[in-house]
C-alpha atoms as a PDB file:
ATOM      1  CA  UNK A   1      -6.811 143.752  35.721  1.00  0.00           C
ATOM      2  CA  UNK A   2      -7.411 140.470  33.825  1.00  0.00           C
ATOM      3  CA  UNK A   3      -8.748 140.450  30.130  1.00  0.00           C
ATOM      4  CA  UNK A   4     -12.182 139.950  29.125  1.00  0.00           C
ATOM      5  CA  UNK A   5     -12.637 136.767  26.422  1.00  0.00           C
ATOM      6  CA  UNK A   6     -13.549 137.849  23.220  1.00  0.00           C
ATOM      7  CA  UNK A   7     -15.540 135.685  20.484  1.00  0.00           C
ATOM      8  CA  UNK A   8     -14.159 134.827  16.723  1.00  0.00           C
ATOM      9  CA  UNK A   9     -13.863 137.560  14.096  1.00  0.00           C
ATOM     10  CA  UNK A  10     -16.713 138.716  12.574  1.00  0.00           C
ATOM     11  CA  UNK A  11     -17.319 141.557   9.788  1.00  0.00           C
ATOM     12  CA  UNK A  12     -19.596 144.383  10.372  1.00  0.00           C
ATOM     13  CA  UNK A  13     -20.142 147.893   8.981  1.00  0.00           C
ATOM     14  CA  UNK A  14     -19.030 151.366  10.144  1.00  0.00           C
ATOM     15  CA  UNK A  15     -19.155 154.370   8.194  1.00  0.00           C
ATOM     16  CA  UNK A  16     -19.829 152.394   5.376  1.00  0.00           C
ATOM     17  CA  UNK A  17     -17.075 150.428   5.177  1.00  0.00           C
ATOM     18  CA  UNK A  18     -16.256 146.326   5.972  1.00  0.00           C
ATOM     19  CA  UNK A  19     -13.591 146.295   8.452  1.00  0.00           C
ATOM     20  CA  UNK A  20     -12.856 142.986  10.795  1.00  0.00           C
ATOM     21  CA  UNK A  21     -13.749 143.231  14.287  1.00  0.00           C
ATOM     22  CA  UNK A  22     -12.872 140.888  17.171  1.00  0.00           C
ATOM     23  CA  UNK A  23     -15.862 140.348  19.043  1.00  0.00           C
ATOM     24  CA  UNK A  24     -18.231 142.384  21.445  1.00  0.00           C
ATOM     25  CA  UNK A  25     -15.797 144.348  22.467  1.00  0.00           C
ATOM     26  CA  UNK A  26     -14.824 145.590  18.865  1.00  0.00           C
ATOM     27  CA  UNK A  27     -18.763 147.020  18.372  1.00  0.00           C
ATOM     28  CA  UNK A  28     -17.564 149.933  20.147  1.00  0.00           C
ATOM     29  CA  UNK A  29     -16.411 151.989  17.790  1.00  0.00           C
ATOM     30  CA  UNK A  30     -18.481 154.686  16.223  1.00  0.00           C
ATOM     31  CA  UNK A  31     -19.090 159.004  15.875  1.00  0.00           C
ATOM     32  CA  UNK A  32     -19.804 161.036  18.747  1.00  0.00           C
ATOM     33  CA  UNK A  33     -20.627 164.871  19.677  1.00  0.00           C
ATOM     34  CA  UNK A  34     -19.601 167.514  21.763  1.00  0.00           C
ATOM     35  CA  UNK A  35     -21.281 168.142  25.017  1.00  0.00           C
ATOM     36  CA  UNK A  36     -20.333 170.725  27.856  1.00  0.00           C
ATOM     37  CA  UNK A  37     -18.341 169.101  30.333  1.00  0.00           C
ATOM     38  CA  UNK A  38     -18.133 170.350  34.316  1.00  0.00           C
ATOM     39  CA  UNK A  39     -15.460 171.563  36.293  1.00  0.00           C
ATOM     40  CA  UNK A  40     -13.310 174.825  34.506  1.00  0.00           C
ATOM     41  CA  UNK A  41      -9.873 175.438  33.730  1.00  0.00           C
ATOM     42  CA  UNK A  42      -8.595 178.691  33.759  1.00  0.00           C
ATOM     43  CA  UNK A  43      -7.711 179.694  29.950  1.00  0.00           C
ATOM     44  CA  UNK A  44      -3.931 181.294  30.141  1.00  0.00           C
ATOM     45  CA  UNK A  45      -3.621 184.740  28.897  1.00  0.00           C
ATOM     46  CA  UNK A  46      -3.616 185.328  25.422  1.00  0.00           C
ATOM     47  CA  UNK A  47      -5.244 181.750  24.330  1.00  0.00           C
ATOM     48  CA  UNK A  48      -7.074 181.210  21.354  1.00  0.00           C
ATOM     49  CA  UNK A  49     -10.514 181.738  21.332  1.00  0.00           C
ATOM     50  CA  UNK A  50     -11.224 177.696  20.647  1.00  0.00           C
ATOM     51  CA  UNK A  51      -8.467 175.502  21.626  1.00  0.00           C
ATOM     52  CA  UNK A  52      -8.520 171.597  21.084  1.00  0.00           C
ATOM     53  CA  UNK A  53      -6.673 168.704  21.650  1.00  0.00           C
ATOM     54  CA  UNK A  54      -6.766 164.592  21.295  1.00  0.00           C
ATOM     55  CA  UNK A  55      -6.278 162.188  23.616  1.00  0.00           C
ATOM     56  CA  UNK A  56      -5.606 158.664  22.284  1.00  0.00           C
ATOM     57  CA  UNK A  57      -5.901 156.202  25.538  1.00  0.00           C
ATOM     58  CA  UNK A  58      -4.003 152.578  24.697  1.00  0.00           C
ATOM     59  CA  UNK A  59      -4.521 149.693  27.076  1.00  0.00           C
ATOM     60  CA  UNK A  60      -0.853 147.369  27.851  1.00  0.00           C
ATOM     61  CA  UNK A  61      -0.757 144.268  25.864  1.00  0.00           C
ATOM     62  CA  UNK A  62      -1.338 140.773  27.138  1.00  0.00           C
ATOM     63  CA  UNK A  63       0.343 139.726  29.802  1.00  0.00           C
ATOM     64  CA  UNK A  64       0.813 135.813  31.000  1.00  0.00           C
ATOM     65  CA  UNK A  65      -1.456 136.450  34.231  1.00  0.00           C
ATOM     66  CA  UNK A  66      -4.090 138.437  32.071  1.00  0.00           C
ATOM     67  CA  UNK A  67      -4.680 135.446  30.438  1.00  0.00           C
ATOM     68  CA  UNK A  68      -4.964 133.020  34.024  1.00  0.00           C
ATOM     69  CA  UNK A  69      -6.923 135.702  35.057  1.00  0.00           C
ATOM     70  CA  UNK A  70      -4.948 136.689  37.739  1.00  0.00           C
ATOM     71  CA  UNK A  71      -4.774 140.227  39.824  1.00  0.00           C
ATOM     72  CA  UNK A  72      -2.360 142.234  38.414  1.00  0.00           C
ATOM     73  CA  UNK A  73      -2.502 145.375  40.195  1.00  0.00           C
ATOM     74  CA  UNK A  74       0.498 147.740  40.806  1.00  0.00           C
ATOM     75  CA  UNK A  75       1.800 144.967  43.386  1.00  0.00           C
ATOM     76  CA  UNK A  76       2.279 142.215  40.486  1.00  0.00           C
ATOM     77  CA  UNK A  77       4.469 143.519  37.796  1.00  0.00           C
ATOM     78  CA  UNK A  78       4.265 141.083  35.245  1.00  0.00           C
ATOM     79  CA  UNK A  79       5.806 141.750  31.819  1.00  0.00           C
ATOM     80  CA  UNK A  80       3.991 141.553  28.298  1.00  0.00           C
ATOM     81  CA  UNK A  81       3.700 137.642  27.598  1.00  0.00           C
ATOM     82  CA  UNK A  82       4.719 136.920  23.718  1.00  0.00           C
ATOM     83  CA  UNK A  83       1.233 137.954  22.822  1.00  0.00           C
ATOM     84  CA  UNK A  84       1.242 140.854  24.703  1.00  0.00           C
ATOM     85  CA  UNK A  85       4.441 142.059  22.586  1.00  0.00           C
ATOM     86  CA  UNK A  86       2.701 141.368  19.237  1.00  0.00           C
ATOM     87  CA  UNK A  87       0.059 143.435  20.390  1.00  0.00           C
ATOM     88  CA  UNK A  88       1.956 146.558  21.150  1.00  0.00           C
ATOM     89  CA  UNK A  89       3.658 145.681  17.747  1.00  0.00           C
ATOM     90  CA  UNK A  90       0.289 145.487  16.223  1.00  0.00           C
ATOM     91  CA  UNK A  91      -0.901 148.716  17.693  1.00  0.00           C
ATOM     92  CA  UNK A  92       2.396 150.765  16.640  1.00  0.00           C
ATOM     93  CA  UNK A  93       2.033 149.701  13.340  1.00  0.00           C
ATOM     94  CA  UNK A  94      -1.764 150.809  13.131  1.00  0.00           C
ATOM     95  CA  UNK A  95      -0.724 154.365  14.710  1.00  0.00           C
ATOM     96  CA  UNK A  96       2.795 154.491  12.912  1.00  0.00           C
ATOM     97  CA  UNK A  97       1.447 157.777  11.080  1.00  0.00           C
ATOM     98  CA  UNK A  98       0.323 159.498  13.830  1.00  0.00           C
ATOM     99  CA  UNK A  99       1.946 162.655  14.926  1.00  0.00           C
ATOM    100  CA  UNK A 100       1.974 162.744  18.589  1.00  0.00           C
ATOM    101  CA  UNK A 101       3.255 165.491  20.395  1.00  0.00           C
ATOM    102  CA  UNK A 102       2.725 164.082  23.653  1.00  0.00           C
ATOM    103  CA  UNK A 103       2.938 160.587  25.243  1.00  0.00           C
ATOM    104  CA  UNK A 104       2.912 159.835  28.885  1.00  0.00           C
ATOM    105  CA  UNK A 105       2.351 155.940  30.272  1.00  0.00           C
ATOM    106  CA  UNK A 106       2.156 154.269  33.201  1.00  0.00           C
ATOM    107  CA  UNK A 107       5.619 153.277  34.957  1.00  0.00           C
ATOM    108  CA  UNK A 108       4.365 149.738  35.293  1.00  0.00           C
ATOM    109  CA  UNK A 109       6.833 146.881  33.065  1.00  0.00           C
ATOM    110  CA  UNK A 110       3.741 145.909  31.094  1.00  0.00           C
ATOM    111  CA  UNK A 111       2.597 149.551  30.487  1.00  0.00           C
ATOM    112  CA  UNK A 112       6.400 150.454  29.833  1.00  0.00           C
ATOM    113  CA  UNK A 113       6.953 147.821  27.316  1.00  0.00           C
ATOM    114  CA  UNK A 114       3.961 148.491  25.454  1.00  0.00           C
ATOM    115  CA  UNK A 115       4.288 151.704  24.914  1.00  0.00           C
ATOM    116  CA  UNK A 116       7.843 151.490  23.683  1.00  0.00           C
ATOM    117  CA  UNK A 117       6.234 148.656  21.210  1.00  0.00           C
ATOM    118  CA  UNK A 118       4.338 150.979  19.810  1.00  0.00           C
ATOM    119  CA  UNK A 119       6.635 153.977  19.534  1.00  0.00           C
ATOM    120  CA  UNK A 120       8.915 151.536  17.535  1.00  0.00           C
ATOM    121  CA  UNK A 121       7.136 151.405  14.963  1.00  0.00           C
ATOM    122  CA  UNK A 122       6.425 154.834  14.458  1.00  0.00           C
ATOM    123  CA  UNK A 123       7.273 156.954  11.436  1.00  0.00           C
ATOM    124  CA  UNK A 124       7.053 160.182  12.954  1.00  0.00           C
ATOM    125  CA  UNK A 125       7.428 159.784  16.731  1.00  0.00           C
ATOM    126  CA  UNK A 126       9.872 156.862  17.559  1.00  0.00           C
ATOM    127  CA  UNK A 127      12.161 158.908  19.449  1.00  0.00           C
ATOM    128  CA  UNK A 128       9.786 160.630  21.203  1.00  0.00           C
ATOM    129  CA  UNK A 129      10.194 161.065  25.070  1.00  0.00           C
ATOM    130  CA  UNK A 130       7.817 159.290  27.206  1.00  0.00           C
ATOM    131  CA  UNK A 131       6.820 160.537  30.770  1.00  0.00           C
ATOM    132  CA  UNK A 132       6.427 158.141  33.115  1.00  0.00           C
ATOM    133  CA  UNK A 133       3.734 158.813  35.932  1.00  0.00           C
ATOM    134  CA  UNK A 134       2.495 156.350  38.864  1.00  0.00           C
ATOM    135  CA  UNK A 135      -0.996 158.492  38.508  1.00  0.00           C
ATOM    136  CA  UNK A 136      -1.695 155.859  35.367  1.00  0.00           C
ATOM    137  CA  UNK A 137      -0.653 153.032  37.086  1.00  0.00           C
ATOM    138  CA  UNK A 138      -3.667 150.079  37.250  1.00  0.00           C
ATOM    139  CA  UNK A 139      -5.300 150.129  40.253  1.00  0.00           C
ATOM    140  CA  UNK A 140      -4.420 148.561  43.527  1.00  0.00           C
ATOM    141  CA  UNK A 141      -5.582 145.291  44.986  1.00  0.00           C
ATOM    142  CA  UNK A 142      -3.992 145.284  48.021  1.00  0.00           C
ATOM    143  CA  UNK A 143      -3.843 141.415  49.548  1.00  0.00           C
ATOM    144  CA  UNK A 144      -6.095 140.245  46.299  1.00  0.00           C
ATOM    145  CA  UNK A 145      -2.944 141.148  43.953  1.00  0.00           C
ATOM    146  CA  UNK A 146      -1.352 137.950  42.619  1.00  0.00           C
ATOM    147  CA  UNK A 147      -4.760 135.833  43.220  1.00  0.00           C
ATOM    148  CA  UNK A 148      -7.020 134.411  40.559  1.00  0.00           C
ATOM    149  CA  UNK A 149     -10.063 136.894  39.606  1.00  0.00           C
ATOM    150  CA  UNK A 150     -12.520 134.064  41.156  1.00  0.00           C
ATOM    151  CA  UNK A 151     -10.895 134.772  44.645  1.00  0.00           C
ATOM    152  CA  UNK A 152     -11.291 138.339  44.403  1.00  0.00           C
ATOM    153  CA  UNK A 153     -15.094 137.375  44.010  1.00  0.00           C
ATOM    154  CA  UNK A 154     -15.421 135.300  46.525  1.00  0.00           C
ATOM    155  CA  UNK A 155     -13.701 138.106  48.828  1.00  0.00           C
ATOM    156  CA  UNK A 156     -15.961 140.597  47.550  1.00  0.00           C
ATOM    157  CA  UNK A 157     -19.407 138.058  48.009  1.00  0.00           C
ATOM    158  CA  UNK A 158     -18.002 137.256  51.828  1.00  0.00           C
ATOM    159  CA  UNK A 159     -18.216 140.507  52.553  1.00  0.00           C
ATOM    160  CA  UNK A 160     -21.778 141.191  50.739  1.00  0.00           C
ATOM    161  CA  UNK A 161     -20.321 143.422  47.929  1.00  0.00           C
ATOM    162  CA  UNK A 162     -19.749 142.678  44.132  1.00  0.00           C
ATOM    163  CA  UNK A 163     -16.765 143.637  41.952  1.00  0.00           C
ATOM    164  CA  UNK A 164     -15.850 145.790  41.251  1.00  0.00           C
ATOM    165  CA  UNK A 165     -16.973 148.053  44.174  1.00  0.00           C
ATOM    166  CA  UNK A 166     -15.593 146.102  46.842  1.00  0.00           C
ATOM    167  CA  UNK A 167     -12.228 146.866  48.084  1.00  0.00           C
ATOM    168  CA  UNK A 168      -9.824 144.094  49.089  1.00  0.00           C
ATOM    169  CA  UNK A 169      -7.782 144.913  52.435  1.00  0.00           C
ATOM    170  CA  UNK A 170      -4.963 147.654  51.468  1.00  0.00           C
ATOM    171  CA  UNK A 171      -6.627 148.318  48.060  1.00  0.00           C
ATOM    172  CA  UNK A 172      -7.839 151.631  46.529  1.00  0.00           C
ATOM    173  CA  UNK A 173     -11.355 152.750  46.555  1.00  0.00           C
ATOM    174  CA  UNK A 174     -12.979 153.307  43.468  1.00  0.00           C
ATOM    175  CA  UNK A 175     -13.099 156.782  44.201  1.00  0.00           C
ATOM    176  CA  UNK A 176      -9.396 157.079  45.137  1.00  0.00           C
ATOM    177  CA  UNK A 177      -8.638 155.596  42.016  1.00  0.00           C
ATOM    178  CA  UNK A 178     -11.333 158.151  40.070  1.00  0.00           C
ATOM    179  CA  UNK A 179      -9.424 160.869  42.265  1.00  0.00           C
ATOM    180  CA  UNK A 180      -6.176 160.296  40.273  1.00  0.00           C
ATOM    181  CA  UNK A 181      -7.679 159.917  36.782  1.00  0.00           C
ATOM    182  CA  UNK A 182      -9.350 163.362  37.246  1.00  0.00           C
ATOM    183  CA  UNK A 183      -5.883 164.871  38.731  1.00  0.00           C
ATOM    184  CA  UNK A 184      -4.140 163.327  35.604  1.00  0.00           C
ATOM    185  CA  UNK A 185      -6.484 164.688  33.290  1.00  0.00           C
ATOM    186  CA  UNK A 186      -6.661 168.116  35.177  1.00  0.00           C
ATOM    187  CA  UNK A 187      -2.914 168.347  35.049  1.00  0.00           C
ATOM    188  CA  UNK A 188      -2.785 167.188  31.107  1.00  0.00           C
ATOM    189  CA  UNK A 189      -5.642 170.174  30.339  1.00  0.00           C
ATOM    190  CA  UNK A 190      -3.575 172.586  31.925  1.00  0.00           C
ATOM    191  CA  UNK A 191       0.012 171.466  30.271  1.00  0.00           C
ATOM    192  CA  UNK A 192      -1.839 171.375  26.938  1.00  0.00           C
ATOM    193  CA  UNK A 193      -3.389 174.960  27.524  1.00  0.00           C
ATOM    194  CA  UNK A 194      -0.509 176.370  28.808  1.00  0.00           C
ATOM    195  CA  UNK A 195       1.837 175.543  25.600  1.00  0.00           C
ATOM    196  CA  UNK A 196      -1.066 176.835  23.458  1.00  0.00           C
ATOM    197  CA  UNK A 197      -1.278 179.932  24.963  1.00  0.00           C
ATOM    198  CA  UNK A 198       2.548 180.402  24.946  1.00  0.00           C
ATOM    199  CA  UNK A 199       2.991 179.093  21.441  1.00  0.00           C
ATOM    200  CA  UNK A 200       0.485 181.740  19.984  1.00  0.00           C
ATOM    201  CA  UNK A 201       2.329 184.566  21.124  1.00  0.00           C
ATOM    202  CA  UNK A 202       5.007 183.543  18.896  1.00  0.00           C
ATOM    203  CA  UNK A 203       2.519 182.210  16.272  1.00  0.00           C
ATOM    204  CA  UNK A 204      -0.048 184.031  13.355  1.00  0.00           C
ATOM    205  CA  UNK A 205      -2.943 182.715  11.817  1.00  0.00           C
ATOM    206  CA  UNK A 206      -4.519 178.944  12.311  1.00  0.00           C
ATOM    207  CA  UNK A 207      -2.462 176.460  13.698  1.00  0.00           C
ATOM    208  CA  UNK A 208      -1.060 172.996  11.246  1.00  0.00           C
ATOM    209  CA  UNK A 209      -3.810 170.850  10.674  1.00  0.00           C
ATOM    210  CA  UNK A 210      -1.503 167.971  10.384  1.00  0.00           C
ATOM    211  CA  UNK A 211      -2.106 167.074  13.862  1.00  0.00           C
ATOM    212  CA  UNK A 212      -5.784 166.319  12.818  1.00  0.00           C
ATOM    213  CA  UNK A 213      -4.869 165.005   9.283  1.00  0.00           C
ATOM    214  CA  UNK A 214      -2.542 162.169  10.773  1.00  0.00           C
ATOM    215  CA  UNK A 215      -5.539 160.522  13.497  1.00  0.00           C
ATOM    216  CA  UNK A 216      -8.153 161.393  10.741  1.00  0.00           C
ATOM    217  CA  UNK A 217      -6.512 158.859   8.286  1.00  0.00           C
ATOM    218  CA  UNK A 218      -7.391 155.736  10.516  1.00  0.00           C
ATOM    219  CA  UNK A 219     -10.372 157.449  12.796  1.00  0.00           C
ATOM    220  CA  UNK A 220     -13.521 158.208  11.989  1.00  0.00           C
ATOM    221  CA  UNK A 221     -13.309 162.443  12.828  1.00  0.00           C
ATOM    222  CA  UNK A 222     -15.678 163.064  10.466  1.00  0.00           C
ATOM    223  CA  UNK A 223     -16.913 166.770  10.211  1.00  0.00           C
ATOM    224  CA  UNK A 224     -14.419 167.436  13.095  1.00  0.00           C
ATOM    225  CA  UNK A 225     -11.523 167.472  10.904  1.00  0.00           C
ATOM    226  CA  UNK A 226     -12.003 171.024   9.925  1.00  0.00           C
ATOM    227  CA  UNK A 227     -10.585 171.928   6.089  1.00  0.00           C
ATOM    228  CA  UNK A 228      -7.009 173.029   5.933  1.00  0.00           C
ATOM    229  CA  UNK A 229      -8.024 175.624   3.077  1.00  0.00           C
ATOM    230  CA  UNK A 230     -10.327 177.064   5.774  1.00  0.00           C
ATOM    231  CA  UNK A 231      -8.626 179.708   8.212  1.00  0.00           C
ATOM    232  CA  UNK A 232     -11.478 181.051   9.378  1.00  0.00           C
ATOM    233  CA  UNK A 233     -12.916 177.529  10.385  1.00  0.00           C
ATOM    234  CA  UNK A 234     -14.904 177.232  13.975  1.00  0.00           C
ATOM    235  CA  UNK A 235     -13.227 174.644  14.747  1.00  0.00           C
ATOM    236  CA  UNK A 236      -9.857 174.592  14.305  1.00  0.00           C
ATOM    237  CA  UNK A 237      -6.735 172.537  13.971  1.00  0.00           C
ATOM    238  CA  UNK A 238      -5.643 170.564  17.064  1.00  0.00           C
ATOM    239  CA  UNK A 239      -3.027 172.209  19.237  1.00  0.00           C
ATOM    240  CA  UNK A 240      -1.892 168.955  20.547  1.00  0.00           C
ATOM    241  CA  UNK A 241      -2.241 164.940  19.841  1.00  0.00           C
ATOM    242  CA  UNK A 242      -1.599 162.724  23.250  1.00  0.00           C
ATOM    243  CA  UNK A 243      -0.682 159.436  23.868  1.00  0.00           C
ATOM    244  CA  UNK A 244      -1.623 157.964  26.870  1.00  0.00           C
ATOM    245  CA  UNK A 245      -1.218 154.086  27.971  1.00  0.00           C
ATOM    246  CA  UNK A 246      -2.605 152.531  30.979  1.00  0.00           C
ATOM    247  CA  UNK A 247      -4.842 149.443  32.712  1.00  0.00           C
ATOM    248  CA  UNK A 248      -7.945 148.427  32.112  1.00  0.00           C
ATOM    249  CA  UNK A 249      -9.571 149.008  35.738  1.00  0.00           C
ATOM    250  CA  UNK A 250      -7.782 152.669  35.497  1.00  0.00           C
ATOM    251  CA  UNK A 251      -9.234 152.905  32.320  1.00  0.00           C
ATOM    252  CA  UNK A 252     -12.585 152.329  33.310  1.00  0.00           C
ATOM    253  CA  UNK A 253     -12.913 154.814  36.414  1.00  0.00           C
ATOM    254  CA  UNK A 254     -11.053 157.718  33.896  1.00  0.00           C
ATOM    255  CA  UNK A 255     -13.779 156.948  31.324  1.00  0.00           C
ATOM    256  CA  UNK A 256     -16.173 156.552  34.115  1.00  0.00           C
ATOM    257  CA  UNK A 257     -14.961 160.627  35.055  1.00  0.00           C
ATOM    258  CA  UNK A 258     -15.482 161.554  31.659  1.00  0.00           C
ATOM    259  CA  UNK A 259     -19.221 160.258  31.485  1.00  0.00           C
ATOM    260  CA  UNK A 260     -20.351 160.808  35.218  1.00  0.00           C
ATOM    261  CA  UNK A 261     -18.291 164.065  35.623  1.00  0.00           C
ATOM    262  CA  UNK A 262     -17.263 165.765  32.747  1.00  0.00           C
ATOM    263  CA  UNK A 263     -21.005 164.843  30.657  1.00  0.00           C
ATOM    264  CA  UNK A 264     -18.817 163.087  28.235  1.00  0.00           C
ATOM    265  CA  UNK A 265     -21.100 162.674  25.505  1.00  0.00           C
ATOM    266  CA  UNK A 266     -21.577 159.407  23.742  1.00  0.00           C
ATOM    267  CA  UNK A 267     -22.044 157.751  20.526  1.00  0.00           C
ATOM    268  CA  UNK A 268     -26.361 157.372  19.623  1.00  0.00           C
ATOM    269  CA  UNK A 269     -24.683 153.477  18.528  1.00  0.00           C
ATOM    270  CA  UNK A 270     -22.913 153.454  22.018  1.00  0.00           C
ATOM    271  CA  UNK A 271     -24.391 152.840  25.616  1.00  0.00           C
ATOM    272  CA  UNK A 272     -23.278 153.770  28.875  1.00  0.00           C
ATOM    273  CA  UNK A 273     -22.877 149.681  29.962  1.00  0.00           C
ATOM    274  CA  UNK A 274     -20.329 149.313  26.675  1.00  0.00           C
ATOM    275  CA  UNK A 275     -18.929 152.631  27.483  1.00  0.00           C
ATOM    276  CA  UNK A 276     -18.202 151.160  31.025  1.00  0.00           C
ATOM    277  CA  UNK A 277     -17.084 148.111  30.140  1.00  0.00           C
ATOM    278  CA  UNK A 278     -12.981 147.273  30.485  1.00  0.00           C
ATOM    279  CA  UNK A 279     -10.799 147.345  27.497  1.00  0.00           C
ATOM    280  CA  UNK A 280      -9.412 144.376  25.586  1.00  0.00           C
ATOM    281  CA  UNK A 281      -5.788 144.194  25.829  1.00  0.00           C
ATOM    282  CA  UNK A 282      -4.390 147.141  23.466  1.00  0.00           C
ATOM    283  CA  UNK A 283      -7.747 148.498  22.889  1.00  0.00           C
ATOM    284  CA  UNK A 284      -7.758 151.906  21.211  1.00  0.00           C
ATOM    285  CA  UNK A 285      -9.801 154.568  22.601  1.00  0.00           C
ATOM    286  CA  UNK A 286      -9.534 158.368  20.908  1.00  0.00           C
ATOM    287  CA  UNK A 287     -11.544 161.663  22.748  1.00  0.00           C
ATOM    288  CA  UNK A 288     -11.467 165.593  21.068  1.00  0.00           C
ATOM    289  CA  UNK A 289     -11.224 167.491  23.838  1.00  0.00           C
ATOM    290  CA  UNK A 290     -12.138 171.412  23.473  1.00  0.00           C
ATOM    291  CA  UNK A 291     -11.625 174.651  25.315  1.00  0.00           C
ATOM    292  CA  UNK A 292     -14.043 177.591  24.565  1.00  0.00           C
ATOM    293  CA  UNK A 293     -12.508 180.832  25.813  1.00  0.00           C
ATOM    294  CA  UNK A 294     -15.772 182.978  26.961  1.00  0.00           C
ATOM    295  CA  UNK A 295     -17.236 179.659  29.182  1.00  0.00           C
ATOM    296  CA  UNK A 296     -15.814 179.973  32.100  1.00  0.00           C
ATOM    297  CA  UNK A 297     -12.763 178.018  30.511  1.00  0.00           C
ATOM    298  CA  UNK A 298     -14.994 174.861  30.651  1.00  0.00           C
ATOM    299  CA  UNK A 299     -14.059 172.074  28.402  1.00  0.00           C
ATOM    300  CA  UNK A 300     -16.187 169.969  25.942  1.00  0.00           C
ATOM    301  CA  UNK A 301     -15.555 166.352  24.859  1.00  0.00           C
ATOM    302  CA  UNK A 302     -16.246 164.790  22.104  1.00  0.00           C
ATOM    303  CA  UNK A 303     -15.662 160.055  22.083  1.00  0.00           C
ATOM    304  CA  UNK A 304     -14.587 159.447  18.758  1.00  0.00           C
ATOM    305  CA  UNK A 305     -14.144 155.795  19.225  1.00  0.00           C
ATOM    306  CA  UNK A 306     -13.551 152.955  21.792  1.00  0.00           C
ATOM    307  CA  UNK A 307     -11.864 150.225  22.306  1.00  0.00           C
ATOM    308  CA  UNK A 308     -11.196 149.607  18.187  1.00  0.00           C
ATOM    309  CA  UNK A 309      -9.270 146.858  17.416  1.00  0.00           C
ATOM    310  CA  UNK A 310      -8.451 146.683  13.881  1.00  0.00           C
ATOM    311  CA  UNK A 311      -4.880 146.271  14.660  1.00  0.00           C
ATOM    312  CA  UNK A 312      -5.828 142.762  15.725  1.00  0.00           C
ATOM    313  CA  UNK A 313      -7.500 141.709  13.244  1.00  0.00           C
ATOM    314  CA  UNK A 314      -4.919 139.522  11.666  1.00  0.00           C
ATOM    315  CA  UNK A 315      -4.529 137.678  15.093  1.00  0.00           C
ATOM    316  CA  UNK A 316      -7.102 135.650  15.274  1.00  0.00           C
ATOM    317  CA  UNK A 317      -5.386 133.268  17.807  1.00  0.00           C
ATOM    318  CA  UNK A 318      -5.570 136.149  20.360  1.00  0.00           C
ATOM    319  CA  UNK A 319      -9.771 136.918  19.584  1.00  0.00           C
END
């Protein structure tokens, strides 16, 4: 998937604060709520009555045919241009504090490299283990892979469709690529679930709240950061914090599962078209996502922020 342009810096406001954005894309980047999502998970025996996790999603870094706007896909595996690798620098530095406890990317080079950019320069996770899975992998383009974006286009107008719904000869569907976002995801609830229910029966009281403490010192969690002096809190401490890095068309179809699927709910500042919209090159995107046992096991999500780019802010050659 090829980059979207982005305009000069500007300054704006969020939670009170001045902090630089780079363009439209950087707007995005606001509170949200909880709302019940769809399909249930079994809860494992002996699981906590409320069990929560984050998911931080990280788009690769630039790449030399990102900015030619040419089709990537899984058939072109282009590595991070010298931008690109700043980027993922960038990123790790912005997330160095962060305790992650898992991190999975795709097996892509420019995916790979990123991901190991920003692992570098962790504090607290640099020798982490990353898992590698072709389910994240951006999606395919069949015979348009390796063409300019324009030709895609003109493929998809020939054949009286627009992009991104039409499908170039021995591409993926959009559904087909929705299909392995939501067996991803599925597979990541259950993992995450599974460890929590197996790590309580070894475990007393609340779980660390250092999980939450680490993402709440650069995100905006808000009254979702429950106090650690407070046991007894509703919502408790996060049971897991993953990392996740992938392509901007996968990206969008996960996030389009999330709203169309799941009833993802959305910040009041944030519409659906923005939500829908493909991530700048390293954009960060954060989600809480929650497990009530007594519903059926069905999940709740709560967007905490997309697409921020404050990690950029300081390149203004790449904005």
């Amino acid at each position: 998937m090829v980059a979207e342009p982005a305009g000069r810096p500007v300054w704006r406001k969020w939670c009170g604060r001045g902090v630089p954005q780079c363009g439209e894309a950087s707007r995005r980047r606001v509170l949200g709520t909880r709302a019940a999502l769809g399909p249930s998970l079994p809860l494992p025996p002996g699981a906590r009555k409320m069990t929560r996790f984050a998911l931080t999603v990280v788009r690769h870094g630039e790449t030399r045919f990102n900015k030619e706007k040419i089709i990537q896909g899984q058939g072109v595996d282009e590595p991070l241009s010298e931008t690109g690798f700043k980027q993922a620098a960038a990123a790790g530095i912005f997330l160095n504090n962060v305790k992650f406890t898992h991190v999975f990317s795709s097996d892509l080079t420019r995916t790979r490299q990123t991901v190991h950019g920003i692992l570098e320069k962790s504090k607290v996770c640099k020798d982490m283990t990353v898992k590698y899975d072709s389910r994240l992998r951006e999606r395919k383009y069949g015979v348009a892979e390796g063409r300019a974006l324009s030709e895609l286009r003109a493929m998809a107008k020939a054949a009286g469709e627009e992009c991104p719904v039409f499908t170039p000869p021995g591409g993926e569907t959009l559904d087909q690529v929705k299909m392995r976002g939501k067996d991803f995801f599925d597979i990541l609830c259950q993992l995450i679930l599974q460890e929590a229910g197996e790590n309580e029966q070894f475990s007393r009281g609340a779980p660390s709240n250092c999980l939450e403490t680490s993402l709440a010192e650069i995100f905006p969690l808000g009254k979702n950061c429950p106090s650690e002096s407070n046991s007894d809190s509703s919502a408790p401490g996060l049971v897991a914090s993953v990392l996740v890095v992938s392509h901007g068309a996968y990206m969008k179809s996960l996030f389009n599962y999330f709203l169309t699927d799941l009833k993802c709910s959305l910040p009041t500042t944030l519409n659906k078209s923005e939500f829908m919209s493909v991530s700048p090159n390293t954009g960060i995107s954060l989600f809480i996502i929650n497990f009530e046992k007594g519903q059926e096991g069905k999940p709740t999500v709560q967007c905490v922020c997309m697409y921020l780019q404050d990690h950029l802010s300081g390149m203004t050659e790449t904005c």
